[in-house]
PDB file of N, CA and C in Angstrom:
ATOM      1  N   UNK A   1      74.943  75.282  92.815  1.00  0.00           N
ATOM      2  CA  UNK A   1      75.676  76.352  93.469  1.00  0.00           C
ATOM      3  C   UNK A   1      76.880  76.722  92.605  1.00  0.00           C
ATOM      4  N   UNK A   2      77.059  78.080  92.242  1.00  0.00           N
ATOM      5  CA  UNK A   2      78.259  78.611  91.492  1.00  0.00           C
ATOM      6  C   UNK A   2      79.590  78.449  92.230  1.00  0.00           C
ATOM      7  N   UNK A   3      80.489  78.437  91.568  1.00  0.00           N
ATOM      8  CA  UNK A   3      81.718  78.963  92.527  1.00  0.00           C
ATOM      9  C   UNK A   3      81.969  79.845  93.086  1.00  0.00           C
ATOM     10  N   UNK A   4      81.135  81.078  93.214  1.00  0.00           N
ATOM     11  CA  UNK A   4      81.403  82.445  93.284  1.00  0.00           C
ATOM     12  C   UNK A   4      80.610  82.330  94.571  1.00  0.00           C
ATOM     13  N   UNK A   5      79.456  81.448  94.679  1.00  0.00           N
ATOM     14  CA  UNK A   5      78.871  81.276  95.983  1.00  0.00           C
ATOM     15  C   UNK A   5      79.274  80.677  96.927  1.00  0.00           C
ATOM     16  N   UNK A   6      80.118  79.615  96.440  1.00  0.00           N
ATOM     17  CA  UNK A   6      80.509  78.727  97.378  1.00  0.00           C
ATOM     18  C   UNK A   6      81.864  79.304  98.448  1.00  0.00           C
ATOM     19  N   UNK A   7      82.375  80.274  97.529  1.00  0.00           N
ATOM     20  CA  UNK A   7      83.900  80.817  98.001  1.00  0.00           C
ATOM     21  C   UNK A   7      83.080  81.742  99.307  1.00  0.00           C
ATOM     22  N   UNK A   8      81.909  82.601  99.199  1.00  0.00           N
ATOM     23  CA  UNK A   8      81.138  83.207  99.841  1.00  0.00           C
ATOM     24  C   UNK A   8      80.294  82.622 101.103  1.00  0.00           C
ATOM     25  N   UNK A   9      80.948  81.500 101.180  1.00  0.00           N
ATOM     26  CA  UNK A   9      79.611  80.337 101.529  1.00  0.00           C
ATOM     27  C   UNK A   9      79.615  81.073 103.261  1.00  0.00           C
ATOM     28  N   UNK A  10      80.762  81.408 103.752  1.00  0.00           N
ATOM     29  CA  UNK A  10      81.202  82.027 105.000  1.00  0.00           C
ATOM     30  C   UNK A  10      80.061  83.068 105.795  1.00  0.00           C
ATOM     31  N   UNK A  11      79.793  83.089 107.010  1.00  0.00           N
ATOM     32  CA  UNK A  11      79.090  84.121 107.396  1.00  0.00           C
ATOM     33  C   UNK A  11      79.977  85.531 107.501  1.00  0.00           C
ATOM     34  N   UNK A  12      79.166  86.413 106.920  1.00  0.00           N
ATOM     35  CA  UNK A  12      80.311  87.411 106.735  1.00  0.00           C
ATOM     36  C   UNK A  12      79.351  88.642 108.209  1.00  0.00           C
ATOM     37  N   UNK A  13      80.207  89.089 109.357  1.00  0.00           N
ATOM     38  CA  UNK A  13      79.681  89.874 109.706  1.00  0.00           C
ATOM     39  C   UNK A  13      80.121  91.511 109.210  1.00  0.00           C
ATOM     40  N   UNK A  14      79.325  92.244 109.641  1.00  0.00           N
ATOM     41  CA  UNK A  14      79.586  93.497 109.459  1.00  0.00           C
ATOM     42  C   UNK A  14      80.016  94.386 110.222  1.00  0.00           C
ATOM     43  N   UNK A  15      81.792  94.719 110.139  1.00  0.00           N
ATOM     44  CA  UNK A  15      81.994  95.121 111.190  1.00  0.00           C
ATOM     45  C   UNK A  15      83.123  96.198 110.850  1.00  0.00           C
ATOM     46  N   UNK A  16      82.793  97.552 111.077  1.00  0.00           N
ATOM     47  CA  UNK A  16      83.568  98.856 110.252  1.00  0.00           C
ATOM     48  C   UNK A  16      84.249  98.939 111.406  1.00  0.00           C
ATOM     49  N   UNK A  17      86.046  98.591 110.968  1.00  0.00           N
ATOM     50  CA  UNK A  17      87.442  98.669 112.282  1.00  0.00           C
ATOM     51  C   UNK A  17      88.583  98.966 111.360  1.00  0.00           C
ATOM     52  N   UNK A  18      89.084  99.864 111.816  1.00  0.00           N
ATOM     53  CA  UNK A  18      90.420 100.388 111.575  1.00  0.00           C
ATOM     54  C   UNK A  18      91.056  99.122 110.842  1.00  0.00           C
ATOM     55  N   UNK A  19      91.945  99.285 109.500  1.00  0.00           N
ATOM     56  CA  UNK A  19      92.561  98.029 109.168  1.00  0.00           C
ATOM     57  C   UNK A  19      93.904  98.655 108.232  1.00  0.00           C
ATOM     58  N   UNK A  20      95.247  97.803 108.801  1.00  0.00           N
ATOM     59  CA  UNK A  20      95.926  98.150 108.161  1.00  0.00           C
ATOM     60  C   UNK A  20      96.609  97.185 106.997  1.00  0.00           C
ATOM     61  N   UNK A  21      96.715  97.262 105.624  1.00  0.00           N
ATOM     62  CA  UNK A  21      97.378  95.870 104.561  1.00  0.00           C
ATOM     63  C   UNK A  21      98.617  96.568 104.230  1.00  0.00           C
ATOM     64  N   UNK A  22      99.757  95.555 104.159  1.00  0.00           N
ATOM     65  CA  UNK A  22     100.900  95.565 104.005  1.00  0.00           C
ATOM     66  C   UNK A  22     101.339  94.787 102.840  1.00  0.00           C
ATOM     67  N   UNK A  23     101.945  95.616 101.886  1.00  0.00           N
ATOM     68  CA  UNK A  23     102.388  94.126 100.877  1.00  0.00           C
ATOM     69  C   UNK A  23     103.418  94.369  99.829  1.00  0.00           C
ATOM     70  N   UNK A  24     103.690  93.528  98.925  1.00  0.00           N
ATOM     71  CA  UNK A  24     104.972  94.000  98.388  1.00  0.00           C
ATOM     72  C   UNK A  24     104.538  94.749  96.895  1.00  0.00           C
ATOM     73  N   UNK A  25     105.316  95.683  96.491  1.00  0.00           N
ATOM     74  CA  UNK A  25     104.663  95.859  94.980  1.00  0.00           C
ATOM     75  C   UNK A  25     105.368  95.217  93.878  1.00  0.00           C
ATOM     76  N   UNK A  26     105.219  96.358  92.704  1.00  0.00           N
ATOM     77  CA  UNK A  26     105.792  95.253  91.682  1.00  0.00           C
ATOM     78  C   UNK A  26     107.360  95.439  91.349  1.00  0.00           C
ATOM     79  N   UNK A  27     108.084  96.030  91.836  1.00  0.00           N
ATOM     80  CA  UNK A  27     109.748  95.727  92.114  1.00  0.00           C
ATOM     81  C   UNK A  27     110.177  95.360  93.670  1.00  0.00           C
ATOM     82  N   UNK A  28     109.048  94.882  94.345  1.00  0.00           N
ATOM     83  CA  UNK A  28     109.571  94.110  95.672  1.00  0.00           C
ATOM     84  C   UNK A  28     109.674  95.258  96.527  1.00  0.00           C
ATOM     85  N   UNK A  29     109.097  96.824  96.347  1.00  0.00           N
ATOM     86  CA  UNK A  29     108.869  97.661  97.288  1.00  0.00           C
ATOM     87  C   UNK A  29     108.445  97.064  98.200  1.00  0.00           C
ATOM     88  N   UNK A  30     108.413  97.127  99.724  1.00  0.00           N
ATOM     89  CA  UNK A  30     107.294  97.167 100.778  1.00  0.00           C
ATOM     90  C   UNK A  30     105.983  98.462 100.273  1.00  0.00           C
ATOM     91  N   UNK A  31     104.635  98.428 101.032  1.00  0.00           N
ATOM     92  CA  UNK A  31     103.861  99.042 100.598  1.00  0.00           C
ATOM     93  C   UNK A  31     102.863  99.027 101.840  1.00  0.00           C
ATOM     94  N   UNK A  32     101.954 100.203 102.055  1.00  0.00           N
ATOM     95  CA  UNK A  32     100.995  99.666 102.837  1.00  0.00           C
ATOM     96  C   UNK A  32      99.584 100.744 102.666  1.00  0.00           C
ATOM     97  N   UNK A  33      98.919 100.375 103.223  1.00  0.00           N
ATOM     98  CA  UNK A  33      97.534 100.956 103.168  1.00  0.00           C
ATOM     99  C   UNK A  33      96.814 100.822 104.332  1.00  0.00           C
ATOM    100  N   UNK A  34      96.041 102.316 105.171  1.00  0.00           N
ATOM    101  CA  UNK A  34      95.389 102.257 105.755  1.00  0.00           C
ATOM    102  C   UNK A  34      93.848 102.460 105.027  1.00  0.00           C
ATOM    103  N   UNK A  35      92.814 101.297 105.919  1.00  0.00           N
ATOM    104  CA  UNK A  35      91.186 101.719 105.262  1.00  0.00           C
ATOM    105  C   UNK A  35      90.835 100.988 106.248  1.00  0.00           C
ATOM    106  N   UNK A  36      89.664 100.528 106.366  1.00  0.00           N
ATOM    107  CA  UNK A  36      88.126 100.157 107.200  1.00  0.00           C
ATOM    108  C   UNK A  36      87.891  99.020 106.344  1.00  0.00           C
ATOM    109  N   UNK A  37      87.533  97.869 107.471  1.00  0.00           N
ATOM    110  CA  UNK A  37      86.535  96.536 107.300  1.00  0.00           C
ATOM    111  C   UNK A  37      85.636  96.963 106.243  1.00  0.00           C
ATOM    112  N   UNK A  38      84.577  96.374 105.945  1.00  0.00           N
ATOM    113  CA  UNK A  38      83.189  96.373 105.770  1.00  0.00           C
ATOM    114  C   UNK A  38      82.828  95.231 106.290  1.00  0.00           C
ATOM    115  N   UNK A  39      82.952  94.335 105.688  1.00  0.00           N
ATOM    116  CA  UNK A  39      82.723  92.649 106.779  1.00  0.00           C
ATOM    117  C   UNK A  39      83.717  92.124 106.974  1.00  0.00           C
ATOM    118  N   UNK A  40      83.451  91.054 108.240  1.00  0.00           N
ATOM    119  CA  UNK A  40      84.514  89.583 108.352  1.00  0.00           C
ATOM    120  C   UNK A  40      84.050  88.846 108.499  1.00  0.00           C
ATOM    121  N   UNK A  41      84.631  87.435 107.996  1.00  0.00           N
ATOM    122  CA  UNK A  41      84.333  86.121 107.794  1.00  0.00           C
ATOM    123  C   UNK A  41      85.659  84.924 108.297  1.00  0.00           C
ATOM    124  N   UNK A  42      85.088  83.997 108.840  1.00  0.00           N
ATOM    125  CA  UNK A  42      86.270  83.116 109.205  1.00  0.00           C
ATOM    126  C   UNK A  42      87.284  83.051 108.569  1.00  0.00           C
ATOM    127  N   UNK A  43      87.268  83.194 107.076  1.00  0.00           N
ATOM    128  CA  UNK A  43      88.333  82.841 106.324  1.00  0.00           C
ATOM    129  C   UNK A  43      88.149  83.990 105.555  1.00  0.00           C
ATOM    130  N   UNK A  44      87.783  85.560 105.608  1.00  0.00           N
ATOM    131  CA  UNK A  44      88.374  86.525 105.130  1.00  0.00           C
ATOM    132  C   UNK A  44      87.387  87.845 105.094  1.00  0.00           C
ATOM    133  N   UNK A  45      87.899  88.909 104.745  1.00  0.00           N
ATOM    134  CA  UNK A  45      87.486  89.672 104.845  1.00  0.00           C
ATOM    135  C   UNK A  45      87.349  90.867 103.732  1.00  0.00           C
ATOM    136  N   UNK A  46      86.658  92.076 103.595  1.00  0.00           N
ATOM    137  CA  UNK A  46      86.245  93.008 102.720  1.00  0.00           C
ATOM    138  C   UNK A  46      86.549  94.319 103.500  1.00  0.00           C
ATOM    139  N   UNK A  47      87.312  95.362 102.884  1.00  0.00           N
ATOM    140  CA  UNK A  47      88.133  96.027 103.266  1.00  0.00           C
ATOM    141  C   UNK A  47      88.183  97.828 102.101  1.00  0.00           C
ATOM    142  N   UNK A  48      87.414  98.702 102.219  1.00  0.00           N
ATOM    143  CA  UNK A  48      87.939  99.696 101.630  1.00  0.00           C
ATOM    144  C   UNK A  48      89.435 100.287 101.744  1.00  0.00           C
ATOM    145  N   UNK A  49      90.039 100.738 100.904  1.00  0.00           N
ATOM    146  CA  UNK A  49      91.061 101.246 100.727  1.00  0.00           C
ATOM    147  C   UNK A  49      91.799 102.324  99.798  1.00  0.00           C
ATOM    148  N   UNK A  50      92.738 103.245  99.679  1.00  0.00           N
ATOM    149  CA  UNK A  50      92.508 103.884  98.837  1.00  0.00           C
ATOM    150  C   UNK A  50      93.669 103.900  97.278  1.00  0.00           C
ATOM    151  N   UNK A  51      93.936 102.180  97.914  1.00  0.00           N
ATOM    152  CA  UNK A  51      94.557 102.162  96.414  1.00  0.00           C
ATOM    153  C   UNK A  51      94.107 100.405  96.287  1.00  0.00           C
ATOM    154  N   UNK A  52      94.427 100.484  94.617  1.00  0.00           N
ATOM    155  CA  UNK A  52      93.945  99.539  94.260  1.00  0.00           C
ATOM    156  C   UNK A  52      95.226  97.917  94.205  1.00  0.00           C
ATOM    157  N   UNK A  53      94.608  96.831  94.791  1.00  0.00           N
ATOM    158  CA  UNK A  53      95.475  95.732  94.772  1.00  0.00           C
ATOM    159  C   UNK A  53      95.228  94.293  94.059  1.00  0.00           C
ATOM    160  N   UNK A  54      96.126  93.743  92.984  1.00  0.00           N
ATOM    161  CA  UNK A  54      95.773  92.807  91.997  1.00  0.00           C
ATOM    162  C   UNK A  54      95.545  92.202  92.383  1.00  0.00           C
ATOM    163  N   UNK A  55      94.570  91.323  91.654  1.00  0.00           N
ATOM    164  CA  UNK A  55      94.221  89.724  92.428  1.00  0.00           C
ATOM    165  C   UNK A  55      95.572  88.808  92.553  1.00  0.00           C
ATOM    166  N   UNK A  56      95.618  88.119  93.412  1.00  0.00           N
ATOM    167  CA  UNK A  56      96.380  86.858  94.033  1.00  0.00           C
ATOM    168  C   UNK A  56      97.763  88.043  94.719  1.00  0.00           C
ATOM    169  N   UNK A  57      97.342  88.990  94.922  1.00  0.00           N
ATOM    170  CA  UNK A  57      98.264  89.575  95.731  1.00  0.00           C
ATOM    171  C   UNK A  57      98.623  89.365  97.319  1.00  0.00           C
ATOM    172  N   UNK A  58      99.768  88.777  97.697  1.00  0.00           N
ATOM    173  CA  UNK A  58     100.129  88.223  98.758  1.00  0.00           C
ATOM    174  C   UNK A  58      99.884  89.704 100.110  1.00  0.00           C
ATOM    175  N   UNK A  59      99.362  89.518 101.067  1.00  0.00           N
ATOM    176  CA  UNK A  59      98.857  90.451 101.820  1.00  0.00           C
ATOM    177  C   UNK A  59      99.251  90.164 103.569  1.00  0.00           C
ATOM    178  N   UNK A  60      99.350  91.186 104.116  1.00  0.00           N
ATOM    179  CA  UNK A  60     100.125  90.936 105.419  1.00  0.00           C
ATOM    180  C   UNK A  60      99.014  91.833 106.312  1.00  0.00           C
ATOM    181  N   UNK A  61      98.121  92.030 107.047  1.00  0.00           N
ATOM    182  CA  UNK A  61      97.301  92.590 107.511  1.00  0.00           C
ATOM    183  C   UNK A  61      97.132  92.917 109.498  1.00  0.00           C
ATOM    184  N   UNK A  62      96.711  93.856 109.611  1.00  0.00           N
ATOM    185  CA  UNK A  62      96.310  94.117 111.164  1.00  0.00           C
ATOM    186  C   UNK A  62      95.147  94.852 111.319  1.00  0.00           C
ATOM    187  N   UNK A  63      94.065  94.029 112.151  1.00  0.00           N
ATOM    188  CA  UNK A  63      93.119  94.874 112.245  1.00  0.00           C
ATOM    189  C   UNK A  63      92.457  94.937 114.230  1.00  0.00           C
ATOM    190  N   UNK A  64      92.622  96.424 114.234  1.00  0.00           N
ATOM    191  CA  UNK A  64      91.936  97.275 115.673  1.00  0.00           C
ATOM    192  C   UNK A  64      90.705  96.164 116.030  1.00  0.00           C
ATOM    193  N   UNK A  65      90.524  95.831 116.966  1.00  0.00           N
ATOM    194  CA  UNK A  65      89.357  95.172 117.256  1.00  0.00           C
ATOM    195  C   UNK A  65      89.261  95.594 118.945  1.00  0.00           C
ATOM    196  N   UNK A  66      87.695  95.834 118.509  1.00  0.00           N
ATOM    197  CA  UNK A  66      87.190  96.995 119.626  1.00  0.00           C
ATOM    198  C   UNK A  66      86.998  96.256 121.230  1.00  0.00           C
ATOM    199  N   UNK A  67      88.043  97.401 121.972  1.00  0.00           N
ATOM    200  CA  UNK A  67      88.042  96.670 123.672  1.00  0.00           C
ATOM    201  C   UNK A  67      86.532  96.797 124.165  1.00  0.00           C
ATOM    202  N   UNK A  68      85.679  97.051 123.358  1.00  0.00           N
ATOM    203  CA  UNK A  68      84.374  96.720 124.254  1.00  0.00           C
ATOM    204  C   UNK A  68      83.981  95.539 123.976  1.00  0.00           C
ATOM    205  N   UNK A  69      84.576  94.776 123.229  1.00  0.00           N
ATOM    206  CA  UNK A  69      84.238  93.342 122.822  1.00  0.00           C
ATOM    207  C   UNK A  69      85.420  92.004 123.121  1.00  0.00           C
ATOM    208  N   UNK A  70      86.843  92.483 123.289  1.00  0.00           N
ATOM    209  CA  UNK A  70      87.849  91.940 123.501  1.00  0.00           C
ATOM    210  C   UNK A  70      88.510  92.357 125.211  1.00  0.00           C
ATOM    211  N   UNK A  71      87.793  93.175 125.940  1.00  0.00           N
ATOM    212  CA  UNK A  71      88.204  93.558 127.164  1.00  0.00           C
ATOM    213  C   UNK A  71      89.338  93.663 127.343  1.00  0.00           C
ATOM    214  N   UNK A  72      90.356  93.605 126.214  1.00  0.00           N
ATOM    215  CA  UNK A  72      91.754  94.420 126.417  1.00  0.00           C
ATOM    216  C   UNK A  72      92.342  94.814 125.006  1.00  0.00           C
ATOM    217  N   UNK A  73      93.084  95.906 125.155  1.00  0.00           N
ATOM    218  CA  UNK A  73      93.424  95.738 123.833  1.00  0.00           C
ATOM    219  C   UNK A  73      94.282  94.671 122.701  1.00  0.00           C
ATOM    220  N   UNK A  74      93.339  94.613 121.390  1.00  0.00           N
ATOM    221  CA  UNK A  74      93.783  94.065 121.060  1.00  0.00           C
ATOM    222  C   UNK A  74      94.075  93.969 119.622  1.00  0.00           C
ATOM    223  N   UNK A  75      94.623  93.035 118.491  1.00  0.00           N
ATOM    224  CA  UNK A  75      94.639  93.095 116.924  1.00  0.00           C
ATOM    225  C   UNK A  75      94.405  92.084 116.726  1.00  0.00           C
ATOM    226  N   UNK A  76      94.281  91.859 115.725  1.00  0.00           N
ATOM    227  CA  UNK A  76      93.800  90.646 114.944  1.00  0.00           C
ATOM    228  C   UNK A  76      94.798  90.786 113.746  1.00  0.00           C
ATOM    229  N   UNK A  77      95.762  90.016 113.562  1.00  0.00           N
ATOM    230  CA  UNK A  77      97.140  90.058 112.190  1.00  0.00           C
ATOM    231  C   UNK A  77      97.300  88.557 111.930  1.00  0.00           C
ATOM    232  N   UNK A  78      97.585  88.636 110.744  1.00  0.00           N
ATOM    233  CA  UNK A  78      97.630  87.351 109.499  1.00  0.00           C
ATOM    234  C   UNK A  78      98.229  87.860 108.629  1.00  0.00           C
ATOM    235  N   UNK A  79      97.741  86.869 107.660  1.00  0.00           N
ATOM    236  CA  UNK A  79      98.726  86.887 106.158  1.00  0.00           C
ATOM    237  C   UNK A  79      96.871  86.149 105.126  1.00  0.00           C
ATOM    238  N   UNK A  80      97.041  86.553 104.011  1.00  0.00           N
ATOM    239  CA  UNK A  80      96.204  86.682 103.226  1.00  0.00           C
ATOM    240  C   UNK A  80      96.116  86.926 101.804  1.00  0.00           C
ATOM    241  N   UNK A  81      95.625  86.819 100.849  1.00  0.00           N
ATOM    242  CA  UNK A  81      95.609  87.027  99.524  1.00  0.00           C
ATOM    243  C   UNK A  81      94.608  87.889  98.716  1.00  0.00           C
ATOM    244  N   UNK A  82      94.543  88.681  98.129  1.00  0.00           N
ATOM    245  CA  UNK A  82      93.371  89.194  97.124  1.00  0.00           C
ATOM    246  C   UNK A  82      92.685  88.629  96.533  1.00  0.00           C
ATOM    247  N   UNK A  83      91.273  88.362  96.319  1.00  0.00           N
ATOM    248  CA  UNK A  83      90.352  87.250  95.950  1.00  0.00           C
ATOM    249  C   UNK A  83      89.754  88.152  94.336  1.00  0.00           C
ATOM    250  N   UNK A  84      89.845  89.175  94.913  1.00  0.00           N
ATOM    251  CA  UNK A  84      88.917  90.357  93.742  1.00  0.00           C
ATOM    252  C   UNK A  84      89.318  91.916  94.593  1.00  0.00           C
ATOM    253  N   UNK A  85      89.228  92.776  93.750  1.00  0.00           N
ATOM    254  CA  UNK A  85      88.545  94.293  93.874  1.00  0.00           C
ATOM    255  C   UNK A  85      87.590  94.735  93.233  1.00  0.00           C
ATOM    256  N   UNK A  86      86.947  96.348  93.874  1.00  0.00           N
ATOM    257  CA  UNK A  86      86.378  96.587  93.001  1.00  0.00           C
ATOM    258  C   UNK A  86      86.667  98.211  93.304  1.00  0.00           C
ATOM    259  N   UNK A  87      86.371  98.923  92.103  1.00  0.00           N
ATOM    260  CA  UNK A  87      87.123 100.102  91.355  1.00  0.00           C
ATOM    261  C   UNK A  87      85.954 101.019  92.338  1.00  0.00           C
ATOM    262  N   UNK A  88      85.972 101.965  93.018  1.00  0.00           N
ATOM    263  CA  UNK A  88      84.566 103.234  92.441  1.00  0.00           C
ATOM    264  C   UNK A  88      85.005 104.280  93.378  1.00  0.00           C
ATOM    265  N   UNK A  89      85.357 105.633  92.663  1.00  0.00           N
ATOM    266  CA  UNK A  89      85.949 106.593  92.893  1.00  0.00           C
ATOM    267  C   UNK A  89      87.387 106.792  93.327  1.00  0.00           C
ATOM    268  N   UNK A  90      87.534 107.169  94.528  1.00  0.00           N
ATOM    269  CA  UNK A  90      88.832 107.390  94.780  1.00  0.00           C
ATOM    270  C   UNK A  90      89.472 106.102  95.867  1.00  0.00           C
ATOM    271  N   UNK A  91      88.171 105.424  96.065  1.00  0.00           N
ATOM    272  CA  UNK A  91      88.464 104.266  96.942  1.00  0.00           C
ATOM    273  C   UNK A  91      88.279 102.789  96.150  1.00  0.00           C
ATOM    274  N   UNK A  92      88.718 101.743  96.566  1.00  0.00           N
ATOM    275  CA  UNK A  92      88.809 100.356  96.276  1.00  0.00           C
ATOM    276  C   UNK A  92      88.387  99.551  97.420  1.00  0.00           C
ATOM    277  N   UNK A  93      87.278  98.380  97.068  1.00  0.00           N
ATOM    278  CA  UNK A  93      87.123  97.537  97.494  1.00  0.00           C
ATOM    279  C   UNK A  93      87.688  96.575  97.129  1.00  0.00           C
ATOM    280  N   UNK A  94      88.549  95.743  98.606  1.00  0.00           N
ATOM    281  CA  UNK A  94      89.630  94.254  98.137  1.00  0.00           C
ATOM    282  C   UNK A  94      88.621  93.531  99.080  1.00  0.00           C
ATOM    283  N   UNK A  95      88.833  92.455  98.623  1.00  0.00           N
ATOM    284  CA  UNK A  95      88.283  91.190  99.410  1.00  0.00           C
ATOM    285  C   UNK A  95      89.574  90.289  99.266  1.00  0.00           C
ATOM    286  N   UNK A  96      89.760  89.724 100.623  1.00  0.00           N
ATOM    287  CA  UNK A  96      90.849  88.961 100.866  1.00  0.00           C
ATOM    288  C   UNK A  96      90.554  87.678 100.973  1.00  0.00           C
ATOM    289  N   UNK A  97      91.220  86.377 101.200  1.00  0.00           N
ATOM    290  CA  UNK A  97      91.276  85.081 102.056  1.00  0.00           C
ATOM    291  C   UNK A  97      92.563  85.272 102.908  1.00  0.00           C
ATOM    292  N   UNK A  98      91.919  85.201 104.222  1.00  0.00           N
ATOM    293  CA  UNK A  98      92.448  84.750 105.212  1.00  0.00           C
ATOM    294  C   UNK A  98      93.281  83.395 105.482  1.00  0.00           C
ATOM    295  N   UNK A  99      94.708  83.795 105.197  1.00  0.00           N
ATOM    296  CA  UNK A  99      95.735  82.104 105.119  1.00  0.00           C
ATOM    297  C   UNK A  99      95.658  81.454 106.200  1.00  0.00           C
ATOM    298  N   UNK A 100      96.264  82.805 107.229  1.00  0.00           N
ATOM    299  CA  UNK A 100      96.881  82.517 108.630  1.00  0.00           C
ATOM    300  C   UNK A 100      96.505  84.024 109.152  1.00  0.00           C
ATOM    301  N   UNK A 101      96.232  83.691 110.926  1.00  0.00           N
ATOM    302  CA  UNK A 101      96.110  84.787 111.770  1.00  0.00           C
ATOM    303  C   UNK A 101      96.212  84.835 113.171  1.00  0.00           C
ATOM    304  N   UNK A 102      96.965  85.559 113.888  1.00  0.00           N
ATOM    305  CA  UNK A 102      97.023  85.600 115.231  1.00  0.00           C
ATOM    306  C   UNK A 102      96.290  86.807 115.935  1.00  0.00           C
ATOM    307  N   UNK A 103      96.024  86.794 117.065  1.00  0.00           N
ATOM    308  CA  UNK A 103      95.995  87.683 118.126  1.00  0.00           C
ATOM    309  C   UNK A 103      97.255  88.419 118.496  1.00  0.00           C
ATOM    310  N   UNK A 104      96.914  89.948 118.911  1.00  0.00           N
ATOM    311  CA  UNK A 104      98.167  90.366 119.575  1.00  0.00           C
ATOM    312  C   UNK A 104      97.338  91.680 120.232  1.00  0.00           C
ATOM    313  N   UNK A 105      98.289  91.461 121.627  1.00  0.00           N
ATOM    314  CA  UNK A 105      97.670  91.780 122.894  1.00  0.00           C
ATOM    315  C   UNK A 105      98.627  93.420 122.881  1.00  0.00           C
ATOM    316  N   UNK A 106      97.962  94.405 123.092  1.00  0.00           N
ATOM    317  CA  UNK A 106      98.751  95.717 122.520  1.00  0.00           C
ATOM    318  C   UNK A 106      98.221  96.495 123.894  1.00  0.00           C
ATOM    319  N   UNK A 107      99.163  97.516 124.253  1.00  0.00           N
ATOM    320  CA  UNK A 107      99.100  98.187 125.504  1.00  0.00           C
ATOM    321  C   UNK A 107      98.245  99.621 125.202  1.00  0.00           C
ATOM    322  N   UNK A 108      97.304  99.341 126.232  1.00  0.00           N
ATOM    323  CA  UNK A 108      96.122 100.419 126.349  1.00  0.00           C
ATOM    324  C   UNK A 108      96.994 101.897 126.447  1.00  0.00           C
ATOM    325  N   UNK A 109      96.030 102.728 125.369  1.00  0.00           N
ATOM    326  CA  UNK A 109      96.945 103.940 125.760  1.00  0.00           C
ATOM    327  C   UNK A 109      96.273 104.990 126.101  1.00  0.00           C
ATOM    328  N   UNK A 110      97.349 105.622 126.627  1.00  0.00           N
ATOM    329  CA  UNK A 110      97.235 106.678 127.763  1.00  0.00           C
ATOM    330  C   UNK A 110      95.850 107.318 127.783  1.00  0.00           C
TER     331      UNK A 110
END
């Protein structure tokens, strides 16, 4: 088994949800990016976006997770790192690891 498999070893489901990454740039700006899942996995996830983020980039994340499955509203937020991207067109694929993550219970709207 490669290393590249083993880091993968995770069941990754497939699940396209609103996602927002937060992070610092390279003079300590704050920064953020809205894009969409593609999968999740216990310990991380794959994420289009429309800018591109270096590997081992420290990552602060929130993602929509759908009240037909959570019966209230809710997010899913952690902290995380860049594992890889990948380049193609005007969008970027990041794949993260998942450090740390909580639940947060958000008020249904109007």
């Amino acid at each position: 088994m490669t290393t590249i498999n083993f880091l993968r070893a995770g069941v990754r489901v497939p699940l396209e949800l609103p996602v927002e990454v937060r992070w610092r740039g390279r003079r300590g700006k704050k920064q953020h990016a809205q894009g969409k899942t593609v999968t999740i996995s216990g310990n991380g996830f794959y994420v289009i976006l429309p800018t591109r983020l270096a590997q081992e980039t420290p990552i602060d994340f929130t993602v929509d997770l759908p009240v037909e499955v959570t019966r209230v509203p809710m997010k899913l937020a952690g902290q995380g790192r860049v594992v890889r991207h990948k380049l193609s067109r005007a969008k970027t694929g990041v794949a993260a690891i998942i450090d740390d993550y909580h639940f947060l219970l958000t008020a249904p709207e109007a």
